[in-house]
C-alpha atoms as a PDB file:
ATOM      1  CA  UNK A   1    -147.647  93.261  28.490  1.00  0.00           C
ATOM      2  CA  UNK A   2    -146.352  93.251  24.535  1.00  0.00           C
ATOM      3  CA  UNK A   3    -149.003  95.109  23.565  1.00  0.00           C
ATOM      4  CA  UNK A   4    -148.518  97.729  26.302  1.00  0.00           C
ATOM      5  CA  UNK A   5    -144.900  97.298  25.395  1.00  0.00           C
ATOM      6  CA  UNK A   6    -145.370  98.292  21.674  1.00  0.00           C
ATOM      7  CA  UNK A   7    -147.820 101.176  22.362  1.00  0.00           C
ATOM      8  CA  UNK A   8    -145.159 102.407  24.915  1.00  0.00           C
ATOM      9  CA  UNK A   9    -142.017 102.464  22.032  1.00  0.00           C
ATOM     10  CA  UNK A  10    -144.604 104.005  19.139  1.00  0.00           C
ATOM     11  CA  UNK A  11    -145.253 106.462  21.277  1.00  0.00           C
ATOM     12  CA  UNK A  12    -141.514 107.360  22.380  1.00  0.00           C
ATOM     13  CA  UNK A  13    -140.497 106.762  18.686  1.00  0.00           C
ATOM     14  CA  UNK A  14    -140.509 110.652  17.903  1.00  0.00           C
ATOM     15  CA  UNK A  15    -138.146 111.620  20.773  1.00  0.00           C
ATOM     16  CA  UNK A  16    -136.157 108.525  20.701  1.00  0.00           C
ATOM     17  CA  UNK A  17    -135.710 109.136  16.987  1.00  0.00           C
ATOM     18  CA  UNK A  18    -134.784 112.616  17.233  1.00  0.00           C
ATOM     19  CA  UNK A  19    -132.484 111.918  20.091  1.00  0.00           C
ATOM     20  CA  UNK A  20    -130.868 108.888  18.342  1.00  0.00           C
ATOM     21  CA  UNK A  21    -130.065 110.869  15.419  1.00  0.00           C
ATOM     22  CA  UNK A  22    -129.025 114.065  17.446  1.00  0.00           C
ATOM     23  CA  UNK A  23    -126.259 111.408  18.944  1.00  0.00           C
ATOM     24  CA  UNK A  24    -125.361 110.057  16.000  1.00  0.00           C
ATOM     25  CA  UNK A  25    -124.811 113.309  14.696  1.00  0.00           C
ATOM     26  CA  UNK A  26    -122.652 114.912  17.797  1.00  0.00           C
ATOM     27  CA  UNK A  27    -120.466 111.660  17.621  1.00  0.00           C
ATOM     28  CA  UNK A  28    -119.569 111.972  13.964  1.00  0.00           C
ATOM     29  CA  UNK A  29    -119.074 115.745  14.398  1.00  0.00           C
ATOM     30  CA  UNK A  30    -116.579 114.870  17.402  1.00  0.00           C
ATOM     31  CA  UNK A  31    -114.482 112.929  14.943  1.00  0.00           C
ATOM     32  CA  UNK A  32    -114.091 115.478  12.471  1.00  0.00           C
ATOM     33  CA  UNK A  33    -113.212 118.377  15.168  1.00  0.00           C
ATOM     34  CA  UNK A  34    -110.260 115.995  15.774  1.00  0.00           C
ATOM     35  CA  UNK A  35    -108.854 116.307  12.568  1.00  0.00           C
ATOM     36  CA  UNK A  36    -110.012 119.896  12.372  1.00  0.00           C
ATOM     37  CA  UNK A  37    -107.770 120.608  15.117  1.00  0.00           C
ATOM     38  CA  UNK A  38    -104.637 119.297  13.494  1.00  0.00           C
ATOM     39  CA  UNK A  39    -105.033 115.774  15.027  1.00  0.00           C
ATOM     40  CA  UNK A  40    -102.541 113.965  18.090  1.00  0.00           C
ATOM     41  CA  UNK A  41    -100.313 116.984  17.592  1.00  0.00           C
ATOM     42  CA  UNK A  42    -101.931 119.563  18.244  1.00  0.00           C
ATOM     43  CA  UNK A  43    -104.649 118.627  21.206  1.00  0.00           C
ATOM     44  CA  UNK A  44    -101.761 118.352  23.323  1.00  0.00           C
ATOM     45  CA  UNK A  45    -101.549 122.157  23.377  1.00  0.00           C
ATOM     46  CA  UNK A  46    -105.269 122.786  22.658  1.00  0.00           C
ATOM     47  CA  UNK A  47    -106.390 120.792  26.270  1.00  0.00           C
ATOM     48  CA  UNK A  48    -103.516 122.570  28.096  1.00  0.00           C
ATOM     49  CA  UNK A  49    -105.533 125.902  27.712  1.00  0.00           C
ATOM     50  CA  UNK A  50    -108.849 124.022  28.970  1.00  0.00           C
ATOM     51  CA  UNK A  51    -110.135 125.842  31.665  1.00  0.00           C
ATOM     52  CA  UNK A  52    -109.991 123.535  35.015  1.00  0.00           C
ATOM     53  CA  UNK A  53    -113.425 123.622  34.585  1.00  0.00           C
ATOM     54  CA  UNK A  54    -114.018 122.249  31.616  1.00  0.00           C
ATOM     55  CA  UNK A  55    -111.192 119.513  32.694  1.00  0.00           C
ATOM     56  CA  UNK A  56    -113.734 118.373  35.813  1.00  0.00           C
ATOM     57  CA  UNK A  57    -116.488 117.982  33.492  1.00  0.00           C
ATOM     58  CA  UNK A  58    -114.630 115.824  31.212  1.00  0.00           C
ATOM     59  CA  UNK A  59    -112.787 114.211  34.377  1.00  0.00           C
ATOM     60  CA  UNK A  60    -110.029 115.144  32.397  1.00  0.00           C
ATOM     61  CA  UNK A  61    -108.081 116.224  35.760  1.00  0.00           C
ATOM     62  CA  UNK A  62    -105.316 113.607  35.866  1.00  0.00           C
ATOM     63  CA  UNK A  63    -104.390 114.031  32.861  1.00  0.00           C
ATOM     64  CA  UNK A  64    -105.600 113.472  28.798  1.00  0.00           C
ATOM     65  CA  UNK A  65    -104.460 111.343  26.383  1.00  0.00           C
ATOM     66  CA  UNK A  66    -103.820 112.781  23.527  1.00  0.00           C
ATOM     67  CA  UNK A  67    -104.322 110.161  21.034  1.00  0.00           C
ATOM     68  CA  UNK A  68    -107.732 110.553  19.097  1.00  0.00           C
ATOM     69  CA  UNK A  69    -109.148 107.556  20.826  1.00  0.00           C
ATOM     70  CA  UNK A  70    -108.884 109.863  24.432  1.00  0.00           C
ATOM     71  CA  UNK A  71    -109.677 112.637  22.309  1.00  0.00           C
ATOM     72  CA  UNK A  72    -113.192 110.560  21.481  1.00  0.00           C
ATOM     73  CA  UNK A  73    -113.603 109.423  24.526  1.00  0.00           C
ATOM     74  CA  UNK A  74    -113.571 112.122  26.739  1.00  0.00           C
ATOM     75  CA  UNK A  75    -115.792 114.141  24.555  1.00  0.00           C
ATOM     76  CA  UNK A  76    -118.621 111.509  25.310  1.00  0.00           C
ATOM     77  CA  UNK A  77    -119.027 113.673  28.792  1.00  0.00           C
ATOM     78  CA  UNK A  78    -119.231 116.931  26.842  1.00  0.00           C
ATOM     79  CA  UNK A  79    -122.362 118.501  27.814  1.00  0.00           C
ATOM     80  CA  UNK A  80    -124.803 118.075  24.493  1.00  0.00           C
ATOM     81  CA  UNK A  81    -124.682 114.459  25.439  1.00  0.00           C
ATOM     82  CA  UNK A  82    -124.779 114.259  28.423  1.00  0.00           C
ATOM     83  CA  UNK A  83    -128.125 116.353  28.041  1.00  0.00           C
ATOM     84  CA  UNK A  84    -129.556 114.476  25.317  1.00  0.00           C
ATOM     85  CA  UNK A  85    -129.595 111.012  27.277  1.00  0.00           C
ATOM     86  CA  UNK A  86    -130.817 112.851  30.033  1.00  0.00           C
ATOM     87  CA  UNK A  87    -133.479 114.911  28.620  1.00  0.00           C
ATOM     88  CA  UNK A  88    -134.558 111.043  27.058  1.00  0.00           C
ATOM     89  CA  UNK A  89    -134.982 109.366  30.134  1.00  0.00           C
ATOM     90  CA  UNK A  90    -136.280 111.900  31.969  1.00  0.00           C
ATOM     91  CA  UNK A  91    -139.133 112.297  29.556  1.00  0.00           C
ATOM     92  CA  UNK A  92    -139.393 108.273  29.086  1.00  0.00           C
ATOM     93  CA  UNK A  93    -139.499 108.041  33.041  1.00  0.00           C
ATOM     94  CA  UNK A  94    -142.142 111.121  33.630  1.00  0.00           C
ATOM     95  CA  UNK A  95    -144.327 109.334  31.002  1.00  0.00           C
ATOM     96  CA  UNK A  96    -144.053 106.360  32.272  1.00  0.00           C
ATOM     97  CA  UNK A  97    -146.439 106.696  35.014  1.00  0.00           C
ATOM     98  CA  UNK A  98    -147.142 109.875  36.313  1.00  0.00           C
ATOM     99  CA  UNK A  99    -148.198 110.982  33.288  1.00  0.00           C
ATOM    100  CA  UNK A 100    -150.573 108.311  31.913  1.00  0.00           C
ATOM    101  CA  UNK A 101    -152.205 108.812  35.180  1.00  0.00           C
ATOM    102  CA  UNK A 102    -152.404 112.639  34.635  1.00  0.00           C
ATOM    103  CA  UNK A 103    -154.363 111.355  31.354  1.00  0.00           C
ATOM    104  CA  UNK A 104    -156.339 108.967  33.248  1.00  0.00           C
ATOM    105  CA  UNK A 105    -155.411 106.446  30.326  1.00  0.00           C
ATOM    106  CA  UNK A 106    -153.753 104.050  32.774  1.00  0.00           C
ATOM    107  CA  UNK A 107    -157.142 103.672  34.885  1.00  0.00           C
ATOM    108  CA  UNK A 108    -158.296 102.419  30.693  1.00  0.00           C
ATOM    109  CA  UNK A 109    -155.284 100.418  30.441  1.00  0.00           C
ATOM    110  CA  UNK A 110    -155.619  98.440  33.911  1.00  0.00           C
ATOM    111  CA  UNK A 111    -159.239  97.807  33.773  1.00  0.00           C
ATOM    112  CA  UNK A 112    -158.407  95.541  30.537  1.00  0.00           C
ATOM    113  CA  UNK A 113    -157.289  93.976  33.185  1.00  0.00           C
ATOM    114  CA  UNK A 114    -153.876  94.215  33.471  1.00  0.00           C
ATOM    115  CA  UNK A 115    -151.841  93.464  36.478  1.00  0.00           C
ATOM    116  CA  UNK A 116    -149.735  96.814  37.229  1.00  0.00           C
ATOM    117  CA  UNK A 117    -146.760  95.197  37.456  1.00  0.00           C
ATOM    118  CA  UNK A 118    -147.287  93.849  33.924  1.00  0.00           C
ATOM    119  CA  UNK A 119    -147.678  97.696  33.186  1.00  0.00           C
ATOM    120  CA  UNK A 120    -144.457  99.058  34.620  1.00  0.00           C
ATOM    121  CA  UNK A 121    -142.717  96.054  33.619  1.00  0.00           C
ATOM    122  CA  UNK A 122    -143.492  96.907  29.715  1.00  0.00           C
ATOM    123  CA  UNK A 123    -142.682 100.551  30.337  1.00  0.00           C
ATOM    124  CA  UNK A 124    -139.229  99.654  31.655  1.00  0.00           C
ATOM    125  CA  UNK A 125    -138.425  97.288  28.983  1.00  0.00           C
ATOM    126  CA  UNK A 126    -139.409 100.252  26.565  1.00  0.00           C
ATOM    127  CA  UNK A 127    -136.808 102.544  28.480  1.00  0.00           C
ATOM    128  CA  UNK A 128    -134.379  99.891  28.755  1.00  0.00           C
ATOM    129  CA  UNK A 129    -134.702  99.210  24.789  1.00  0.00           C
ATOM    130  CA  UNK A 130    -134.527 103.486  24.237  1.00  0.00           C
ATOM    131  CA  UNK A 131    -131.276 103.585  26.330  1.00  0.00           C
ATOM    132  CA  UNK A 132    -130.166 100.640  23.940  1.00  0.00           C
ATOM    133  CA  UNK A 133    -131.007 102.694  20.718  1.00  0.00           C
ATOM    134  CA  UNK A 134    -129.310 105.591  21.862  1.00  0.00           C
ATOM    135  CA  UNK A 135    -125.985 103.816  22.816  1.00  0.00           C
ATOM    136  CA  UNK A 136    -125.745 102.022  19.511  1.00  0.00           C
ATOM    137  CA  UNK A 137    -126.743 105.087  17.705  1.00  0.00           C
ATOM    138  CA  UNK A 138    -123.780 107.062  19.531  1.00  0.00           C
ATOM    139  CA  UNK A 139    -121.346 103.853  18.234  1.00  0.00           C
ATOM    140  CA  UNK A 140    -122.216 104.123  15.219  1.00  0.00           C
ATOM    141  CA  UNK A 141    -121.775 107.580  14.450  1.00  0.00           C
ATOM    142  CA  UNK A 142    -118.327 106.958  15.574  1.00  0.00           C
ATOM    143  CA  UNK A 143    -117.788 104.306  13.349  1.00  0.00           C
ATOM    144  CA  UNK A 144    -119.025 106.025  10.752  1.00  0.00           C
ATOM    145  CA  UNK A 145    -117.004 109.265  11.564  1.00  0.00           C
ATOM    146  CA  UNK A 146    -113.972 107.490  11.277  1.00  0.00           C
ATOM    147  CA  UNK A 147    -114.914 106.088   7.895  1.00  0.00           C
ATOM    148  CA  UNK A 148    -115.082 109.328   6.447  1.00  0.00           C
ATOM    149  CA  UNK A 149    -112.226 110.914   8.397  1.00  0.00           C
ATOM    150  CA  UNK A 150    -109.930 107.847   7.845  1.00  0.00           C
ATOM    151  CA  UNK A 151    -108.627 108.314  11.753  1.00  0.00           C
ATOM    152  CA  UNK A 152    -106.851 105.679  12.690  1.00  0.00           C
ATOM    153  CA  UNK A 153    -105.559 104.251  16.044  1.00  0.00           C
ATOM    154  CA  UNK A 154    -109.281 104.104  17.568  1.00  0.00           C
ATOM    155  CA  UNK A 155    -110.365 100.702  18.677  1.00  0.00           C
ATOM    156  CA  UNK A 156    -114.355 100.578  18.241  1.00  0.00           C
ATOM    157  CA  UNK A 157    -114.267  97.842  21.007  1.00  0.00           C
ATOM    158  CA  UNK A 158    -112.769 100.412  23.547  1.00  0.00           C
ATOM    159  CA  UNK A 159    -115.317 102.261  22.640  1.00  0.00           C
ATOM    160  CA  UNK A 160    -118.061  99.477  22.606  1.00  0.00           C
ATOM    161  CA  UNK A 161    -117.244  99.269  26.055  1.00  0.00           C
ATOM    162  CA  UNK A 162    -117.731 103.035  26.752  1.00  0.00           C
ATOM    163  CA  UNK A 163    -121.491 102.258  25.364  1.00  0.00           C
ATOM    164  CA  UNK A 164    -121.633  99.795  27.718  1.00  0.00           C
ATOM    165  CA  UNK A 165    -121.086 102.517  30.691  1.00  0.00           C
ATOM    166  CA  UNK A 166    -123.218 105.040  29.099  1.00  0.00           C
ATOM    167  CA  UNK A 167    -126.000 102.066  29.459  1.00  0.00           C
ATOM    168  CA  UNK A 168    -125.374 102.166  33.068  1.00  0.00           C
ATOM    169  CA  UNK A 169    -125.040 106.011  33.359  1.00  0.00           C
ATOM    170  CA  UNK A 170    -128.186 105.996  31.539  1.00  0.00           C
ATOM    171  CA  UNK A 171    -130.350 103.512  33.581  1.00  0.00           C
ATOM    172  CA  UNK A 172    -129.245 104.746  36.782  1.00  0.00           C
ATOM    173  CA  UNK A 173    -131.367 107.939  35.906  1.00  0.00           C
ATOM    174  CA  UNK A 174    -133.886 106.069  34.652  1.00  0.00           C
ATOM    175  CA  UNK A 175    -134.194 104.064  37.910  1.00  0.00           C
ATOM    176  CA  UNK A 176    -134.345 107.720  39.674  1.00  0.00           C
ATOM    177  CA  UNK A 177    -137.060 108.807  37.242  1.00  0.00           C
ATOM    178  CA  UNK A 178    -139.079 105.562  37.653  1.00  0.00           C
ATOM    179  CA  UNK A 179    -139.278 106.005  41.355  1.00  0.00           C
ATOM    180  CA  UNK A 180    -140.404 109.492  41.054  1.00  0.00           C
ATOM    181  CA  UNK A 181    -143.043 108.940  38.897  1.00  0.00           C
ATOM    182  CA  UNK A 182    -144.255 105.961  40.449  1.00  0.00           C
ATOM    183  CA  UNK A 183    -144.532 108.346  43.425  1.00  0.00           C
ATOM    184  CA  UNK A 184    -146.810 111.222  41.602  1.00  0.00           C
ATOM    185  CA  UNK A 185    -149.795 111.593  39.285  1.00  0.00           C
ATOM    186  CA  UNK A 186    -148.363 114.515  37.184  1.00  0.00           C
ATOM    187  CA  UNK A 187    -146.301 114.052  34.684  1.00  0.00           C
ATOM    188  CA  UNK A 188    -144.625 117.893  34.871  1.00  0.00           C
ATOM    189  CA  UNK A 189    -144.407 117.109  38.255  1.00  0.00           C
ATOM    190  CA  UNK A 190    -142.222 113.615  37.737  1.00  0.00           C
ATOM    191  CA  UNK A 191    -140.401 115.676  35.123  1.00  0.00           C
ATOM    192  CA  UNK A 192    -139.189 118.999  37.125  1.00  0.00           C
ATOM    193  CA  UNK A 193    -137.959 116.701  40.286  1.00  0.00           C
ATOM    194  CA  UNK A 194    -136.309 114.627  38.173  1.00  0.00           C
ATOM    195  CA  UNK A 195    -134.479 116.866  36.281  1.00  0.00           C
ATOM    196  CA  UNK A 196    -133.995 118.804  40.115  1.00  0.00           C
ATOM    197  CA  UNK A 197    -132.150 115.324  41.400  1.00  0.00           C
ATOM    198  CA  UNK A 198    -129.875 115.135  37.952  1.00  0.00           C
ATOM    199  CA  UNK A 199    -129.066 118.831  38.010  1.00  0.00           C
ATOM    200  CA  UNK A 200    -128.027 118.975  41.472  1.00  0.00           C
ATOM    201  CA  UNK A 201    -126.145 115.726  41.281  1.00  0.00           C
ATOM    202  CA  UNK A 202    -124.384 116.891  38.381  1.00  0.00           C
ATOM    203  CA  UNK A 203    -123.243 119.907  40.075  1.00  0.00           C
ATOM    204  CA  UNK A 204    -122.388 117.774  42.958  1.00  0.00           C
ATOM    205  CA  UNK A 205    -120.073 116.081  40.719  1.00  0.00           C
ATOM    206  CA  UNK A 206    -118.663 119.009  39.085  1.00  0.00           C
ATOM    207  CA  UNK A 207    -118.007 120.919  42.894  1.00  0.00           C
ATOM    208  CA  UNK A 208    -116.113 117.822  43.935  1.00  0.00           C
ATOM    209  CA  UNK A 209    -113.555 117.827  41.689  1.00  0.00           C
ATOM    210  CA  UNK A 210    -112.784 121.652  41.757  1.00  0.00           C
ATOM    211  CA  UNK A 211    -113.278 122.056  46.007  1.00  0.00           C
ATOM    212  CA  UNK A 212    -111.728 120.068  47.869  1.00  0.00           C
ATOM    213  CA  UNK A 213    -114.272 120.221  51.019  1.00  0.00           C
ATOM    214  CA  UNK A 214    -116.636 118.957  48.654  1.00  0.00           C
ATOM    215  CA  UNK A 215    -114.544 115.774  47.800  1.00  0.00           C
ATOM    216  CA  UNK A 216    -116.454 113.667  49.559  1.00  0.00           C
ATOM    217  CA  UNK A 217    -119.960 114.198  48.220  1.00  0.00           C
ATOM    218  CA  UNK A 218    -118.575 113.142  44.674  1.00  0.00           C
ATOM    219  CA  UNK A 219    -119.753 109.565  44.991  1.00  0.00           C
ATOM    220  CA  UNK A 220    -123.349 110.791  45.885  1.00  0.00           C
ATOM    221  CA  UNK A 221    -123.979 111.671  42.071  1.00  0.00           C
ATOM    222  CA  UNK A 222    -124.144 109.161  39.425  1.00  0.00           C
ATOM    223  CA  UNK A 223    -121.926 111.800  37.012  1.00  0.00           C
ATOM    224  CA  UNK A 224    -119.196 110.307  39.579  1.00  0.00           C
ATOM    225  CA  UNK A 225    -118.941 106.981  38.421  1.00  0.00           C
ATOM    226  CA  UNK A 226    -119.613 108.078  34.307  1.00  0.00           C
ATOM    227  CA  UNK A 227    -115.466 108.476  33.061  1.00  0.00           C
ATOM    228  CA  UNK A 228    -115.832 107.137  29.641  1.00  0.00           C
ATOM    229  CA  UNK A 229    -112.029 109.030  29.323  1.00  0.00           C
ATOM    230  CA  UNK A 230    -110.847 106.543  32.259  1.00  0.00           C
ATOM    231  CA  UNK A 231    -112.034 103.182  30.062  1.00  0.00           C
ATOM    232  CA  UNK A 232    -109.991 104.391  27.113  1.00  0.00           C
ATOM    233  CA  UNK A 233    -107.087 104.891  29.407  1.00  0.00           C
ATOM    234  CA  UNK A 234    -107.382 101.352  31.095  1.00  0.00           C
ATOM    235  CA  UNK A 235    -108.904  99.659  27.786  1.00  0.00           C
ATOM    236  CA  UNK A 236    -111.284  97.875  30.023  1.00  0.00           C
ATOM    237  CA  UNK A 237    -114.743  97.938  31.483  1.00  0.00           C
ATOM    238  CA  UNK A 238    -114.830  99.800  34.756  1.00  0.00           C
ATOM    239  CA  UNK A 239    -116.926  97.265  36.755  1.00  0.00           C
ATOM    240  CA  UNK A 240    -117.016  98.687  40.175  1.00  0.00           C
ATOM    241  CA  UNK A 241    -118.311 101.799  38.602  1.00  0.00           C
ATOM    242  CA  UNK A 242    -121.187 100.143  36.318  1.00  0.00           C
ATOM    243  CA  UNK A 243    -121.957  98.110  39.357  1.00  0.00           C
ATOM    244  CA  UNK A 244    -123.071 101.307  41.372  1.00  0.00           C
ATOM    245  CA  UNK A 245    -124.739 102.731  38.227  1.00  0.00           C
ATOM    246  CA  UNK A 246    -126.601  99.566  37.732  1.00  0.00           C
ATOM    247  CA  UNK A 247    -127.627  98.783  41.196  1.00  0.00           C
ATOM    248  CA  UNK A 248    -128.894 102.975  41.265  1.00  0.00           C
ATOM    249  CA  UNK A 249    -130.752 101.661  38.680  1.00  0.00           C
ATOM    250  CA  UNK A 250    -132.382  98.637  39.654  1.00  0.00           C
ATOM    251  CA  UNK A 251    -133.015  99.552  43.543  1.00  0.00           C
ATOM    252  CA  UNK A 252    -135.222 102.689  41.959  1.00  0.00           C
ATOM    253  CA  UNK A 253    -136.940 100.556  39.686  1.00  0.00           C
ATOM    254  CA  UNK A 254    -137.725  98.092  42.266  1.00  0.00           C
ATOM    255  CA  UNK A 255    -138.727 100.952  44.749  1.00  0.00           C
ATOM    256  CA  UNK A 256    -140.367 101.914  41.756  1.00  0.00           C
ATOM    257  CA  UNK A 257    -142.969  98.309  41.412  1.00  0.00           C
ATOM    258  CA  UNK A 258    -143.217  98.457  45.230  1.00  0.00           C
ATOM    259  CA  UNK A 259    -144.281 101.914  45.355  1.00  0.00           C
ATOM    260  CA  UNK A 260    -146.987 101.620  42.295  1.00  0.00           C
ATOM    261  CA  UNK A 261    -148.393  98.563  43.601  1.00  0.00           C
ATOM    262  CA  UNK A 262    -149.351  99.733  46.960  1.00  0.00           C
ATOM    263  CA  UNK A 263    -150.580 103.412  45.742  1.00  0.00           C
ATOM    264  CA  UNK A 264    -153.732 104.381  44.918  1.00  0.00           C
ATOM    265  CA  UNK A 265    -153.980 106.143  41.394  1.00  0.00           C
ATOM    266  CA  UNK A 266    -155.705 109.281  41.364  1.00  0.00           C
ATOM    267  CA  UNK A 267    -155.199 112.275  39.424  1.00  0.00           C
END
């Protein structure tokens, strides 16, 4: 299970890399477009011209803080990220299975033998490790944009605790993505209906706060329950709302060792 573990992360260290640094990046841009915008004084007038659009995706709705720790905060759900994380664990979770079965290497890999829930366990720990990465990559570039912006009046726990929800935003896909390619031998298969369920829940999300008759379906998409604006506003960890990401999470991971156990693998 280590060594499947480590052959899992060297392979994913390209696109994890890449995607690490493309947060870290993004979050120490976001930091600097605060100040470039004239700071607290200014965004006031600068999110009153948002679009109502552009308010649902950052679930900026009730109302923004205009402080550069809300500023920070609420640009964590602008849509770079929120397509970088995605586009990771989408890819992680295709290749997990599906794909090394489209290869035929995981008929090599079980023969050794290896029990396959050894195998899916060491591909989830590599996913849970990636989602890790890419948190702590996005906290740092924070940290380090404030450093060279000298902005002050941002706590890094707050936002420590924003990472914390991005975790569970980001494993609640993953759970999704483990299911589906648990259930399929190809890996552009996996890939295209996962990215079909984010896509559509995203948009799910998005309708809901702009049409009213939609309301209601809000909570069906995992975006729902993302508000890293919300934990700046409180100061504290949402917990209802990481408790529904987490449990998305681990109920399609565990469908996930059910399904992959019982199947049988051909390409």
């Amino acid at each position: 299970m280590v060594e499947l573990f480590r052959r899992t992360m060297i392979g994913q260290r390209i696109g994890l890399g890449a995607v690490s640094l493309g947060l870290f990046g993004i979050s120490v841009i976001i930091v600097y477009t605060f100040k470039a915008l004239g700071g607290a004084a200014v965004i006031a007038d600068f999110f009153e011209l948002l679009p109502e659009g552009m308010k649902a995706i950052l679930h900026a709705q009730g109302g923004f803080a205009t402080d550069a720790e809300g500023y920070l905060a609420a640009d964590y759900r602008i849509p770079p990220y929120l397509v970088a994380i995605s586009a990771f664990v989408i890819a992680s979770t295709s290749g997990a299975v599906a794909r090394e079965i489209e290869r035929g290497t995981v008929l090599m890999l079980l023969a050794a033998p290896v029990a396959r829930w050894r195998f899916l366990a060491a591909k989830v720990a590599a996913l849970v490790v990636g989602i890790a990465t890419l948190a702590v990559s996005a906290l740092a570039g924070t940290w380090v944009g404030l450093m060279l912006t000298g902005v002050e009046g941002v706590s890094m726990a707050t936002f420590a605790l924003i990472q914390v929800t991005t975790f569970a935003f980001a494993f609640s896909i993953g759970g999704i993505g483990m299911l589906v390619s648990s259930l399929t031998s190809d890996g552009g298969q996996a890939m295209g209906i996962t990215t079909a369920i984010v896509v559509v829940m995203f948009f799910v999300d998005f309708l809901s706060l702009l049409w009213e008759p939609a309301e209601l379906l809000g909570p069906l998409a995992v975006f729902h329950y993302y508000d890293p604006l919300s934990v700046s506003v409180a100061d504290a960890l949402p917990l209802a709302d990481v408790l529904v990401l987490m449990t998305v999470g681990i109920v399609g991971t565990a469908a996930a060792f059910v399904v992959f156990q019982r199947r049988d693998i051909t390409r």
